[in-house]
PDB file of N, CA and C in Angstrom:
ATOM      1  N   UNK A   1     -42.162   8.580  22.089  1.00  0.00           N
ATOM      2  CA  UNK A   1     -40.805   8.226  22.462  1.00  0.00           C
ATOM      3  C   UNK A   1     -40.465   6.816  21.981  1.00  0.00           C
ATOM      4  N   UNK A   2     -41.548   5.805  21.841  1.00  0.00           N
ATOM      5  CA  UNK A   2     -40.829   4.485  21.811  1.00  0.00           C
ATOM      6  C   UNK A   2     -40.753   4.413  20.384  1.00  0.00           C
ATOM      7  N   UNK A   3     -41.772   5.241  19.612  1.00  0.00           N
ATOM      8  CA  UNK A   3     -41.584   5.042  18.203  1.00  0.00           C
ATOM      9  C   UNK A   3     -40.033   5.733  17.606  1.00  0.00           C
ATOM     10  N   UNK A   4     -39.423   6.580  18.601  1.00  0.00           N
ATOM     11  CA  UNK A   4     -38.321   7.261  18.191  1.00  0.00           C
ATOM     12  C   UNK A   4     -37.155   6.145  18.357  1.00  0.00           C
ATOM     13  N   UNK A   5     -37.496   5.330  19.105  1.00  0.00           N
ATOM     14  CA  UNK A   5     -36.212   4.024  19.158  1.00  0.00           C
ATOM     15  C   UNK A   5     -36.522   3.260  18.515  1.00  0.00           C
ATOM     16  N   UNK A   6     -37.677   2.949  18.389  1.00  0.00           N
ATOM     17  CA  UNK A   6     -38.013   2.027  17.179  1.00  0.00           C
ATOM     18  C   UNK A   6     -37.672   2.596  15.695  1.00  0.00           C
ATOM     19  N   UNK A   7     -37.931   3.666  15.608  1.00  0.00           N
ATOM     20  CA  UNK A   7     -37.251   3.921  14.054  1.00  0.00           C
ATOM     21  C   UNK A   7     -35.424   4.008  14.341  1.00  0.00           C
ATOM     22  N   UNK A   8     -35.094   4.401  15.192  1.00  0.00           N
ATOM     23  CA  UNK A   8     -33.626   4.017  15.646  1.00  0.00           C
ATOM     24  C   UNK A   8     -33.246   2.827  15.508  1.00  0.00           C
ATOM     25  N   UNK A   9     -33.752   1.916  15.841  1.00  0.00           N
ATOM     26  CA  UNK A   9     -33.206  -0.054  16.314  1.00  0.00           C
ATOM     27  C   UNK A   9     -33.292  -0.157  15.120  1.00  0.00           C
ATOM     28  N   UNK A  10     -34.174   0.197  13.684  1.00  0.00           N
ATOM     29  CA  UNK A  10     -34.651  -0.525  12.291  1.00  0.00           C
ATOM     30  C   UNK A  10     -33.618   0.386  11.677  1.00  0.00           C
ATOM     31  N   UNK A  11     -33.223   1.705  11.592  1.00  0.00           N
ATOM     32  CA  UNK A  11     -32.133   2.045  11.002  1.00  0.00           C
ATOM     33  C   UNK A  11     -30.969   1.440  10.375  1.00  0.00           C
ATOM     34  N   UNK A  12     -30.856   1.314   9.069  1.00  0.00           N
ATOM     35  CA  UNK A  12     -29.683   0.265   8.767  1.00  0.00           C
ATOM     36  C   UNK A  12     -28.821   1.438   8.267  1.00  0.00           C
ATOM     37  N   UNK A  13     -29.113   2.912   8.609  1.00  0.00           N
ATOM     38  CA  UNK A  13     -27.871   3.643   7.674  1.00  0.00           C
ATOM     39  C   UNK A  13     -26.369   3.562   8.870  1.00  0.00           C
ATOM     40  N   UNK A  14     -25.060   3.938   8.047  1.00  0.00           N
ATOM     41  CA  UNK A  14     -23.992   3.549   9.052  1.00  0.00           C
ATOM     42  C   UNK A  14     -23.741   2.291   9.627  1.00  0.00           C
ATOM     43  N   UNK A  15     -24.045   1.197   8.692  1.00  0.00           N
ATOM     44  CA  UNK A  15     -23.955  -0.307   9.293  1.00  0.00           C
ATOM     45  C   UNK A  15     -22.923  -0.815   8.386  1.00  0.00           C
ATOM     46  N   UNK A  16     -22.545   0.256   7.106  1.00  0.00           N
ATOM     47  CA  UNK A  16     -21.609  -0.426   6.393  1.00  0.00           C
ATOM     48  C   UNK A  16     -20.251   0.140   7.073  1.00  0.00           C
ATOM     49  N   UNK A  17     -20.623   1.527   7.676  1.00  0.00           N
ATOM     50  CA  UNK A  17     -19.138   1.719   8.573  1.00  0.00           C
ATOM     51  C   UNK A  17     -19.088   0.908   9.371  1.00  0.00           C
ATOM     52  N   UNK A  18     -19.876   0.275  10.040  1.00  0.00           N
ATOM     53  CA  UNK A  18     -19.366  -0.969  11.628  1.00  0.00           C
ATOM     54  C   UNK A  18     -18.614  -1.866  10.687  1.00  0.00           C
ATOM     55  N   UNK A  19     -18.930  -2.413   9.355  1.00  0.00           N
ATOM     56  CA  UNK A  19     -18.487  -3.212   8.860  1.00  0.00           C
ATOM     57  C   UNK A  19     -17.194  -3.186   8.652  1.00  0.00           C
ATOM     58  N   UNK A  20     -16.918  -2.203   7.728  1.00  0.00           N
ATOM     59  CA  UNK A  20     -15.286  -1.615   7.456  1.00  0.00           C
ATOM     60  C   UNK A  20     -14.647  -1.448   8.935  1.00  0.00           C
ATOM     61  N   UNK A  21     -15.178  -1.110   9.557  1.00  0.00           N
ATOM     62  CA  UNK A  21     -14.520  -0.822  11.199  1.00  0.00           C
ATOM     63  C   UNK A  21     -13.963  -2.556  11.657  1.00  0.00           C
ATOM     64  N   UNK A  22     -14.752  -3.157  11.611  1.00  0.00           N
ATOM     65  CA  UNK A  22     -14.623  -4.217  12.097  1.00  0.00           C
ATOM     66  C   UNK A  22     -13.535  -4.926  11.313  1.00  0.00           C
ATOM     67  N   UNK A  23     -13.722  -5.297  10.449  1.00  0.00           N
ATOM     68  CA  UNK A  23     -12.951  -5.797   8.969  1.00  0.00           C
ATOM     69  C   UNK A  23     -11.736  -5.267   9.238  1.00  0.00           C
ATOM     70  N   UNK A  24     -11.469  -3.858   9.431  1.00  0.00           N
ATOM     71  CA  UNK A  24     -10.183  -3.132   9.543  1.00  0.00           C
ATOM     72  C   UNK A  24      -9.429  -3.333  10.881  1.00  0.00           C
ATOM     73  N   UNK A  25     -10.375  -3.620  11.764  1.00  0.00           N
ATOM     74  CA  UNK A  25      -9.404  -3.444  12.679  1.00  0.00           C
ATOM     75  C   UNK A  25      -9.128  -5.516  13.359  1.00  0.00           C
ATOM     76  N   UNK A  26      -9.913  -6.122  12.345  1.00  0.00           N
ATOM     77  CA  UNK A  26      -9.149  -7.564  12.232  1.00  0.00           C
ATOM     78  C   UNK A  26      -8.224  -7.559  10.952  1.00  0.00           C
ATOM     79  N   UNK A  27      -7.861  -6.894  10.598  1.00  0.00           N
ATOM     80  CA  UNK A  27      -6.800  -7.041   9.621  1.00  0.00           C
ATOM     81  C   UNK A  27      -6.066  -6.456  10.805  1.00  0.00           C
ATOM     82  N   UNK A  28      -5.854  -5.521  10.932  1.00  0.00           N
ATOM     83  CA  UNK A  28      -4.507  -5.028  11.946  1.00  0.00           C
ATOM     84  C   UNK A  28      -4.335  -5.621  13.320  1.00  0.00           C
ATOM     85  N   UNK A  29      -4.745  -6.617  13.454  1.00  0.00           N
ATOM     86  CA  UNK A  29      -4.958  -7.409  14.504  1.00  0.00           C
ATOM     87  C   UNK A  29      -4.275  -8.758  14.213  1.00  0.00           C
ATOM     88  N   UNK A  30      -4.620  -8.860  12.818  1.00  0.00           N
ATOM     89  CA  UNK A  30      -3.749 -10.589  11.971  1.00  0.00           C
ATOM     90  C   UNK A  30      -2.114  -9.886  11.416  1.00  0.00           C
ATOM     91  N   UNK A  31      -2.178  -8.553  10.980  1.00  0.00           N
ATOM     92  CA  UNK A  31      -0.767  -7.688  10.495  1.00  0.00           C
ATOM     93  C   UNK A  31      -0.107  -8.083  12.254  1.00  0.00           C
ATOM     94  N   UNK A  32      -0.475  -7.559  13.149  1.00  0.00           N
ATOM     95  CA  UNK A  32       0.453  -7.483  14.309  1.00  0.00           C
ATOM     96  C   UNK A  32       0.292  -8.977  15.366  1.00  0.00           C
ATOM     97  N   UNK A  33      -0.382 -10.079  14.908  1.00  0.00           N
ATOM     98  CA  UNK A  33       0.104 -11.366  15.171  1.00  0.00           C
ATOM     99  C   UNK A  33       1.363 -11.813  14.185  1.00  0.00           C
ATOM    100  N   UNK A  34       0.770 -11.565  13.121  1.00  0.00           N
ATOM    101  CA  UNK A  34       1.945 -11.922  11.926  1.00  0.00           C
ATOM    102  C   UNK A  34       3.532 -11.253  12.406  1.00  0.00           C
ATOM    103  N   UNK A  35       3.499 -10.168  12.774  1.00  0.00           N
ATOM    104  CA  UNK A  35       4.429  -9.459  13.540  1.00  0.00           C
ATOM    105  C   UNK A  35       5.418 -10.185  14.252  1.00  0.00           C
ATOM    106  N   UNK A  36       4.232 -10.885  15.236  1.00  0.00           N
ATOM    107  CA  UNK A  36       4.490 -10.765  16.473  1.00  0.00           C
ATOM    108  C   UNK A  36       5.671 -12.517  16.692  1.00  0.00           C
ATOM    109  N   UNK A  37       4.672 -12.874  15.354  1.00  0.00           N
ATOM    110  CA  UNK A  37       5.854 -14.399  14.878  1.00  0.00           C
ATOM    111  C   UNK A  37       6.725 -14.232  14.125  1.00  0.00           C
ATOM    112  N   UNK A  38       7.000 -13.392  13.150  1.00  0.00           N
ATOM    113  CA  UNK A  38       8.308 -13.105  12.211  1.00  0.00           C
ATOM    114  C   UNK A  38       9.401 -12.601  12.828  1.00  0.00           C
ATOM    115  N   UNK A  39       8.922 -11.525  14.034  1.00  0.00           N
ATOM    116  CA  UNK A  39      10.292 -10.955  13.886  1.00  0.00           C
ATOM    117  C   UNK A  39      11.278 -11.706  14.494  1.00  0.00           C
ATOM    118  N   UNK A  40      11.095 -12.418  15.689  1.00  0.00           N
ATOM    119  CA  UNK A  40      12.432 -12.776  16.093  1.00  0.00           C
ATOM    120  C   UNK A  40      13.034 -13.512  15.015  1.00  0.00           C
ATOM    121  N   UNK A  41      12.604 -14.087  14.020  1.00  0.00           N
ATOM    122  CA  UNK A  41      13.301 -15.008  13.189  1.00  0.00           C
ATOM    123  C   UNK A  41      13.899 -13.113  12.231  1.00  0.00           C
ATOM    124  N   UNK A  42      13.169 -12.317  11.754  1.00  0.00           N
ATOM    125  CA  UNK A  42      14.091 -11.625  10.977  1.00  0.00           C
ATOM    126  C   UNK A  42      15.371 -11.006  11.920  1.00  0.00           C
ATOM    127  N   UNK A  43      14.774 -10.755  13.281  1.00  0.00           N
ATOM    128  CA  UNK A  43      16.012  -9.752  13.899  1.00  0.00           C
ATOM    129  C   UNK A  43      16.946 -11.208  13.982  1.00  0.00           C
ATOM    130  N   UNK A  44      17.327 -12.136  14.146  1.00  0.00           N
ATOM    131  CA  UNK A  44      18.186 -13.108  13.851  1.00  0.00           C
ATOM    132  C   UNK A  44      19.146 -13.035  12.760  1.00  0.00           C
ATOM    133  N   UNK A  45      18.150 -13.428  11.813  1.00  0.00           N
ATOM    134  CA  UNK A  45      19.235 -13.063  10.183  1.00  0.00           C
ATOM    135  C   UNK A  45      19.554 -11.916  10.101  1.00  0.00           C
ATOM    136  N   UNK A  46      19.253 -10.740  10.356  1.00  0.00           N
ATOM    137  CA  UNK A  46      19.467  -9.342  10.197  1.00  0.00           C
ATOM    138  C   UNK A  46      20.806  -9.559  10.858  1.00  0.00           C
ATOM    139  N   UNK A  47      21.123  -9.853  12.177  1.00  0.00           N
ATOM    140  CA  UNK A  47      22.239 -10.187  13.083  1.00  0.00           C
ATOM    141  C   UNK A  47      23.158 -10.905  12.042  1.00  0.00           C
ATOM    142  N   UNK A  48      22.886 -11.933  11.686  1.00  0.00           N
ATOM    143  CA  UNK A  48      23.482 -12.990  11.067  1.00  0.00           C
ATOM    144  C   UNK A  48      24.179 -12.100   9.598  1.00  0.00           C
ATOM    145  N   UNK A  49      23.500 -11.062   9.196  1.00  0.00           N
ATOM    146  CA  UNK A  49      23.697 -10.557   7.634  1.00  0.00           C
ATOM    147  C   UNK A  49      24.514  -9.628   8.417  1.00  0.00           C
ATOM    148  N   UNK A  50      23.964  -8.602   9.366  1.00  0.00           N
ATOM    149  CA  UNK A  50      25.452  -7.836  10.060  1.00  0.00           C
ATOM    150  C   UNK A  50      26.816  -8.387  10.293  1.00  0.00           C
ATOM    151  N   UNK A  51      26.818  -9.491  11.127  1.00  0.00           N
ATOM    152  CA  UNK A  51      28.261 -10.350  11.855  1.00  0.00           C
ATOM    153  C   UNK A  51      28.892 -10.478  10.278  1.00  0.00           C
ATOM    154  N   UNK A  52      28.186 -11.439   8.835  1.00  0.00           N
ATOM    155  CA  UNK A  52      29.084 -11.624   7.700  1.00  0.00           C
ATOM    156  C   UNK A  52      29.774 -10.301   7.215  1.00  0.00           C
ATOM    157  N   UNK A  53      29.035  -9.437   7.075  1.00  0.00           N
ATOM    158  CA  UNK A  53      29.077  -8.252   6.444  1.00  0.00           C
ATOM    159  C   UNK A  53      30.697  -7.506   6.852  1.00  0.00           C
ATOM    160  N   UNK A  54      30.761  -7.115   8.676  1.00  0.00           N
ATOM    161  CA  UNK A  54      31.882  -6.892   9.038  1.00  0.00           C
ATOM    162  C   UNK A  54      33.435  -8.179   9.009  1.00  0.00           C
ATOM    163  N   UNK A  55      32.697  -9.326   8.938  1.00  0.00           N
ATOM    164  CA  UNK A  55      33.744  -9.660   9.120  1.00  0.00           C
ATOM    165  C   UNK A  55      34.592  -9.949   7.922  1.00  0.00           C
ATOM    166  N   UNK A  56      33.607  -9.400   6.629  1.00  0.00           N
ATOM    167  CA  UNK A  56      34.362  -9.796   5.104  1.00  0.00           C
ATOM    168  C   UNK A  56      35.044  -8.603   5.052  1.00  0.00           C
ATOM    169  N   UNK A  57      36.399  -9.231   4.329  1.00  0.00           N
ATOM    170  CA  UNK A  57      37.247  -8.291   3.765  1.00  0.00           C
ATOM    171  C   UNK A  57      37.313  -8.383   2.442  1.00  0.00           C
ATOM    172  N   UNK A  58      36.911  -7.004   1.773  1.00  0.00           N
ATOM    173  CA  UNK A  58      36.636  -6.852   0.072  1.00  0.00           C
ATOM    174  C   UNK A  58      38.055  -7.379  -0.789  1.00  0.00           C
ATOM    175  N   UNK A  59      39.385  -7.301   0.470  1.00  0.00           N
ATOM    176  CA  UNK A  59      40.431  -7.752  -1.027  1.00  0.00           C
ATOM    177  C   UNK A  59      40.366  -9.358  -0.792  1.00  0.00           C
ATOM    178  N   UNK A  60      39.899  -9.918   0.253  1.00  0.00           N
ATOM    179  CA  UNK A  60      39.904 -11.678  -0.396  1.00  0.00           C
ATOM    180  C   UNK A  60      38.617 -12.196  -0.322  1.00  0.00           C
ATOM    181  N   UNK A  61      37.722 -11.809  -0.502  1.00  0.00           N
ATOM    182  CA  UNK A  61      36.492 -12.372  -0.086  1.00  0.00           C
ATOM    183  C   UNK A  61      36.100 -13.246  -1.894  1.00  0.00           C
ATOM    184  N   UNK A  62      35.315 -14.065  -1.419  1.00  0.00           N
ATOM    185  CA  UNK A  62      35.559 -15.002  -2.362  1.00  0.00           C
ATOM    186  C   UNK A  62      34.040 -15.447  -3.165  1.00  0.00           C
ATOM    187  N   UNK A  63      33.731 -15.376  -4.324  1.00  0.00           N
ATOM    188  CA  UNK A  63      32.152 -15.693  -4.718  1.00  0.00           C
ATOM    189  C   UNK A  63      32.276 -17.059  -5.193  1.00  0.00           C
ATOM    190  N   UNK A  64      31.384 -17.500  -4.693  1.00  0.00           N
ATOM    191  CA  UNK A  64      31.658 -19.373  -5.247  1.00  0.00           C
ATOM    192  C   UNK A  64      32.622 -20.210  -5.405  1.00  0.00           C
ATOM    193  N   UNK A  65      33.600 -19.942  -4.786  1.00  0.00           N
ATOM    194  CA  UNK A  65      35.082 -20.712  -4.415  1.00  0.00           C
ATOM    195  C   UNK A  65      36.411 -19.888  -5.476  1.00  0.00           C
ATOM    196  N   UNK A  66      36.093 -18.651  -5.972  1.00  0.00           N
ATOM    197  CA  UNK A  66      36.769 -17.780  -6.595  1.00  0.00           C
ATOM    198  C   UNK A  66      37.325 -16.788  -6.063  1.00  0.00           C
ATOM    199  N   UNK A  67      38.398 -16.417  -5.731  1.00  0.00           N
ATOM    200  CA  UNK A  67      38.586 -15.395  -5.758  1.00  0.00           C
ATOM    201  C   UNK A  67      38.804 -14.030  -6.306  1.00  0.00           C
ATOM    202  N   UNK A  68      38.069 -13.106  -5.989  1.00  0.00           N
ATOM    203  CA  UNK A  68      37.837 -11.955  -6.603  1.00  0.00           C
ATOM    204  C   UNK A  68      39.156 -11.059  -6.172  1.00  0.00           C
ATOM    205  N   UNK A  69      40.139 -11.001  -7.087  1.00  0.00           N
ATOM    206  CA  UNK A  69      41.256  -9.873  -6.696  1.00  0.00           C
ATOM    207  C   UNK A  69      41.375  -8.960  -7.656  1.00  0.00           C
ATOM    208  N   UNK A  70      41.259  -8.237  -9.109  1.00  0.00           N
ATOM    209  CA  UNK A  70      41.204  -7.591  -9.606  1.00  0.00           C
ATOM    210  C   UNK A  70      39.429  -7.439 -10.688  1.00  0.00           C
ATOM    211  N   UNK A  71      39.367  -6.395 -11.084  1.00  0.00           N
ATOM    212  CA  UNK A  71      38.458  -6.595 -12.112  1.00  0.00           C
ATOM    213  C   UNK A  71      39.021  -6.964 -13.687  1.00  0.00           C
ATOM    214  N   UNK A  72      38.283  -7.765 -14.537  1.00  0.00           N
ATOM    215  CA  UNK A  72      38.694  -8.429 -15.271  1.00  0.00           C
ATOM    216  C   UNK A  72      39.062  -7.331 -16.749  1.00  0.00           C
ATOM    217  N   UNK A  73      39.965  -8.113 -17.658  1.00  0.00           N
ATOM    218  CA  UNK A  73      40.447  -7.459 -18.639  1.00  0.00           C
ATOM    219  C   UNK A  73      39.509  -6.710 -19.472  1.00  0.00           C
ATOM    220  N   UNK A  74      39.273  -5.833 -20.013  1.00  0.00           N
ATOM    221  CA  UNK A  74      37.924  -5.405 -21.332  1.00  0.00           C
ATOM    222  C   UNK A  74      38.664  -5.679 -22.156  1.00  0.00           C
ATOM    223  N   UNK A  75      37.659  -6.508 -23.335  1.00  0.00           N
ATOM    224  CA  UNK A  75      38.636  -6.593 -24.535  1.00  0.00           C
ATOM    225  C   UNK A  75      37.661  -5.671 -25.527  1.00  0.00           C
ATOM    226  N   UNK A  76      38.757  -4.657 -26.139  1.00  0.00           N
ATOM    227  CA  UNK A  76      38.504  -3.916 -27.140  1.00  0.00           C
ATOM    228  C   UNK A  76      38.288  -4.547 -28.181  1.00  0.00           C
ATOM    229  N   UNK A  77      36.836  -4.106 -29.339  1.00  0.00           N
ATOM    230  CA  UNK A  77      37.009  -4.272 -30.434  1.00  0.00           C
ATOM    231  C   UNK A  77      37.618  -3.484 -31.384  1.00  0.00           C
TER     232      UNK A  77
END
């Protein structure tokens, strides 16, 4: 019997799965800290990109102090 745990305890097969196990589940552990600090800053701007969005109106809204009211002439060759 003790030699059966002893060849058990010296066993190194399945030590590279603890590894990947481990490894994997500190990556998804640093993914959902990382999470856990971004989002309020994205759900903010997301807010911030909604509120502009409705409150522009496409016939005066303006790109770089221009106003955009028609599309421009094509000139034929």
């Amino acid at each position: 019997m003790t030699n059966l745990i002893n060849s058990f305890l010296q066993s190194e097969s399945g030590a590279v799965t603890v590894d990947w196990v481990v490894l994997t589940a500190a990556l998804v552990g640093l993914g959902l800290a990382v999470m856990a600090v971004v989002s309020g800053g994205i759900e903010d701007l997301s807010g911030e990109i909604q509120a502009s969005l409705v409150a522009a109106d496409p016939g005066t809204t303006t790109f770089a102090g221009v106003a955009i009211t028609a599309a421009p002439d094509v000139i034929a060759d």
